[in-house]
C-alpha atoms as a PDB file:
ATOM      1  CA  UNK A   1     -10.765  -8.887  -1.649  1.00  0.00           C
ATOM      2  CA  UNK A   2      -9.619  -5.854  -0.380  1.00  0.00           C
ATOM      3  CA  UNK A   3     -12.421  -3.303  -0.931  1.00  0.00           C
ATOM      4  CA  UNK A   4     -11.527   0.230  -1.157  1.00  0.00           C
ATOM      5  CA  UNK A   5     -11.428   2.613   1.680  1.00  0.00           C
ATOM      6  CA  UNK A   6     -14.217   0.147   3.103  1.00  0.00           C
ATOM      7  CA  UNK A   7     -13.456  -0.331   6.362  1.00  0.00           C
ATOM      8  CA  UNK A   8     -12.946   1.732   9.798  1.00  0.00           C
ATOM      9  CA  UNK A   9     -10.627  -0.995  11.067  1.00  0.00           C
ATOM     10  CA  UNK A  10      -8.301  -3.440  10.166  1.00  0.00           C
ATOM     11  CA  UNK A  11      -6.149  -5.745  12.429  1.00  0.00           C
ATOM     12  CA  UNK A  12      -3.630  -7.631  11.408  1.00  0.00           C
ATOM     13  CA  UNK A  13      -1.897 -10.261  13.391  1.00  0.00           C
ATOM     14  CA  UNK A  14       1.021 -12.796  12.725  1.00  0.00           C
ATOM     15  CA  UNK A  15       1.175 -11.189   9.289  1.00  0.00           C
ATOM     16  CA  UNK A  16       5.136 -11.222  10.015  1.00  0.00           C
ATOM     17  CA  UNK A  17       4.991 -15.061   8.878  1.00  0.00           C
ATOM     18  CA  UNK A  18       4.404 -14.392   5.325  1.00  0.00           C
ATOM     19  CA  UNK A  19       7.409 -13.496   3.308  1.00  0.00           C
ATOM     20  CA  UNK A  20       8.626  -9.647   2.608  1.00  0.00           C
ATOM     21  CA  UNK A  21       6.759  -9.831  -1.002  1.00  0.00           C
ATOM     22  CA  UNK A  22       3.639 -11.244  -0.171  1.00  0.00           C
ATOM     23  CA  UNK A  23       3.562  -8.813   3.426  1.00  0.00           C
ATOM     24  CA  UNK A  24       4.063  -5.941   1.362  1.00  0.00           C
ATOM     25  CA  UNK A  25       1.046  -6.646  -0.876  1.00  0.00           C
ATOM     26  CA  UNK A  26      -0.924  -7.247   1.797  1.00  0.00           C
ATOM     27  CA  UNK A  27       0.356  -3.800   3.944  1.00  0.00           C
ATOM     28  CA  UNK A  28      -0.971  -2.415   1.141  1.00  0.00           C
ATOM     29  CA  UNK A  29      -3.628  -3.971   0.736  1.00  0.00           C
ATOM     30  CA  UNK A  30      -4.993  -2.879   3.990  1.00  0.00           C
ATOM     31  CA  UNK A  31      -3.992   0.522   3.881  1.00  0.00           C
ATOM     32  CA  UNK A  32      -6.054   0.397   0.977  1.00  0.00           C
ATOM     33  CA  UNK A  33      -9.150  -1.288   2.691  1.00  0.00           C
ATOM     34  CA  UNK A  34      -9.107   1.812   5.061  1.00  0.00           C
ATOM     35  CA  UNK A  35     -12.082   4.079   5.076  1.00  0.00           C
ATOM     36  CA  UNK A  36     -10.837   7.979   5.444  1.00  0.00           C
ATOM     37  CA  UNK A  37      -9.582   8.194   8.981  1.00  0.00           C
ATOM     38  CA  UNK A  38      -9.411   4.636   8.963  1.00  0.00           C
ATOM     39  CA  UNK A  39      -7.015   2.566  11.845  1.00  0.00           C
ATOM     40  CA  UNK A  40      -4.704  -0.447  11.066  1.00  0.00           C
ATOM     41  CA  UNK A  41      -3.922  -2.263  13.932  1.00  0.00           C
ATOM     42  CA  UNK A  42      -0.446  -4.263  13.459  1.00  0.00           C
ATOM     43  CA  UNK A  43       1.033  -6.923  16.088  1.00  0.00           C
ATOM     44  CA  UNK A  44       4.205  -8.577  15.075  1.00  0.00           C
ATOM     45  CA  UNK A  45       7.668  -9.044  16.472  1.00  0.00           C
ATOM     46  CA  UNK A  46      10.565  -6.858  15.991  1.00  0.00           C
ATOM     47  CA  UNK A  47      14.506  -7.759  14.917  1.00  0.00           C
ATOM     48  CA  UNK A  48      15.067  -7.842  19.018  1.00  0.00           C
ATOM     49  CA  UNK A  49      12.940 -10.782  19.197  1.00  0.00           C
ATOM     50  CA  UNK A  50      15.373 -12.486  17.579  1.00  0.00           C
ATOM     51  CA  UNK A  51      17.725 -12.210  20.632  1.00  0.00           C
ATOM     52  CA  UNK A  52      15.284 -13.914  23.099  1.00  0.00           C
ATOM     53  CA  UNK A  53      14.466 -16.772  20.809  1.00  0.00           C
ATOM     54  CA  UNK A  54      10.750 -17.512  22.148  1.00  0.00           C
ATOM     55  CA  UNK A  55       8.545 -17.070  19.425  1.00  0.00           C
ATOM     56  CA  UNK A  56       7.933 -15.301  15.906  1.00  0.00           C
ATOM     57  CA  UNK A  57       9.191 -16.432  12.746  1.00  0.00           C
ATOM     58  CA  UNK A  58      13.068 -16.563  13.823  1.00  0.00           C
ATOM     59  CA  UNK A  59      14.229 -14.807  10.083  1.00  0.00           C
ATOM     60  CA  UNK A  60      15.153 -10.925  10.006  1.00  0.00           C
ATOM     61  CA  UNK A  61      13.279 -10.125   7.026  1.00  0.00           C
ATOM     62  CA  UNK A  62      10.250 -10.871   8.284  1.00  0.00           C
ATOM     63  CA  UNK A  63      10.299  -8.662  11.737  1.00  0.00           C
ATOM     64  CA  UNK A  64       9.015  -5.250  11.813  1.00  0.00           C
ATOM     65  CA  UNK A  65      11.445  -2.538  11.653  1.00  0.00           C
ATOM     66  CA  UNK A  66      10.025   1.390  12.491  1.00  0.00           C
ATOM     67  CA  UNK A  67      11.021   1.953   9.316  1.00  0.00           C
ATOM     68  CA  UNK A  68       9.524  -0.615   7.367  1.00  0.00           C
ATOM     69  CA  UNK A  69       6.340   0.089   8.362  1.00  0.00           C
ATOM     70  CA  UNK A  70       6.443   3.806   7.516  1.00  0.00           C
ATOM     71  CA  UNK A  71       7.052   2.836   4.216  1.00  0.00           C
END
């Protein structure tokens, strides 16, 4: 339930395991959630992880790109 422009905060973490479709539902979801002047708080792993192979969800398309989360 993601209650309109509720909340001061939201953190989200290992949200990069969820496939592209359902991450973008729930990226917007929690920009949603956000009170005015709100913070979302992200952790996740970027395509670079992918060249130390120790952890995150070892597929491109779910890694966090600048870009992808300005959009």
């Amino acid at each position: 339930d993601w209650s309109a422009r509720r909340f001061d905060a939201v953190v989200a973490i290992f949200v990069q395991f969820a496939s592209p479709a359902l991450r973008e539902r729930m990226f917007r979801g929690m920009v949603a959630a956000l009170a005015p002047g709100g913070l979302l708080i992200l952790q996740g792993y970027g395509p670079k992880q992918l060249d130390y192979a120790t952890g995150g969800p070892g597929r491109l398309e779910n890694l966090y790109t600048a870009e992808l989360l300005r959009e």
